[in-house]
C-alpha atoms as a PDB file:
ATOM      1  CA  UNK A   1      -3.891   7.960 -10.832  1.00  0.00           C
ATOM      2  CA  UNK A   2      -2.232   4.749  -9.172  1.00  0.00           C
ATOM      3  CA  UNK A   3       0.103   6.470  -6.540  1.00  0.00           C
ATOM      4  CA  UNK A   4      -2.565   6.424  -3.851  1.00  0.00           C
ATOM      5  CA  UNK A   5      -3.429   2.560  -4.614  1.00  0.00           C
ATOM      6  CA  UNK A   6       0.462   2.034  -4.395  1.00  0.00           C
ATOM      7  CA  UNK A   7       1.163   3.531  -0.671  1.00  0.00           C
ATOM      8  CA  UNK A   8      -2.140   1.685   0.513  1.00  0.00           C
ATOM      9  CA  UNK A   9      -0.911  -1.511  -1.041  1.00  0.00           C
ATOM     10  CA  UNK A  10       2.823  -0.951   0.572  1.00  0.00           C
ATOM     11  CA  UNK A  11       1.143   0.049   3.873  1.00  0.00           C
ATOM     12  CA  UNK A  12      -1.107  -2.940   4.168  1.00  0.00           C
ATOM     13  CA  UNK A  13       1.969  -5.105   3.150  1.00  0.00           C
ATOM     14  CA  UNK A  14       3.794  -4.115   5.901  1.00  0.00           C
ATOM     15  CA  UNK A  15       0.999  -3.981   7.941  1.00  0.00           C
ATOM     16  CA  UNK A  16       0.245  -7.870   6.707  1.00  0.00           C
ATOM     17  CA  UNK A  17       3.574  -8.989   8.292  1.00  0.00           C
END
């Protein structure tokens, strides 16, 4: 249920840098 959310938030963090 939060496994997508997770690998879009830890792309757009390393996206962010």
């Amino acid at each position: 249920m939060g496994r997508g959310k997770i690998e879009i938030k830890r792309i757009e963090n390393s996206s962010n840098r």
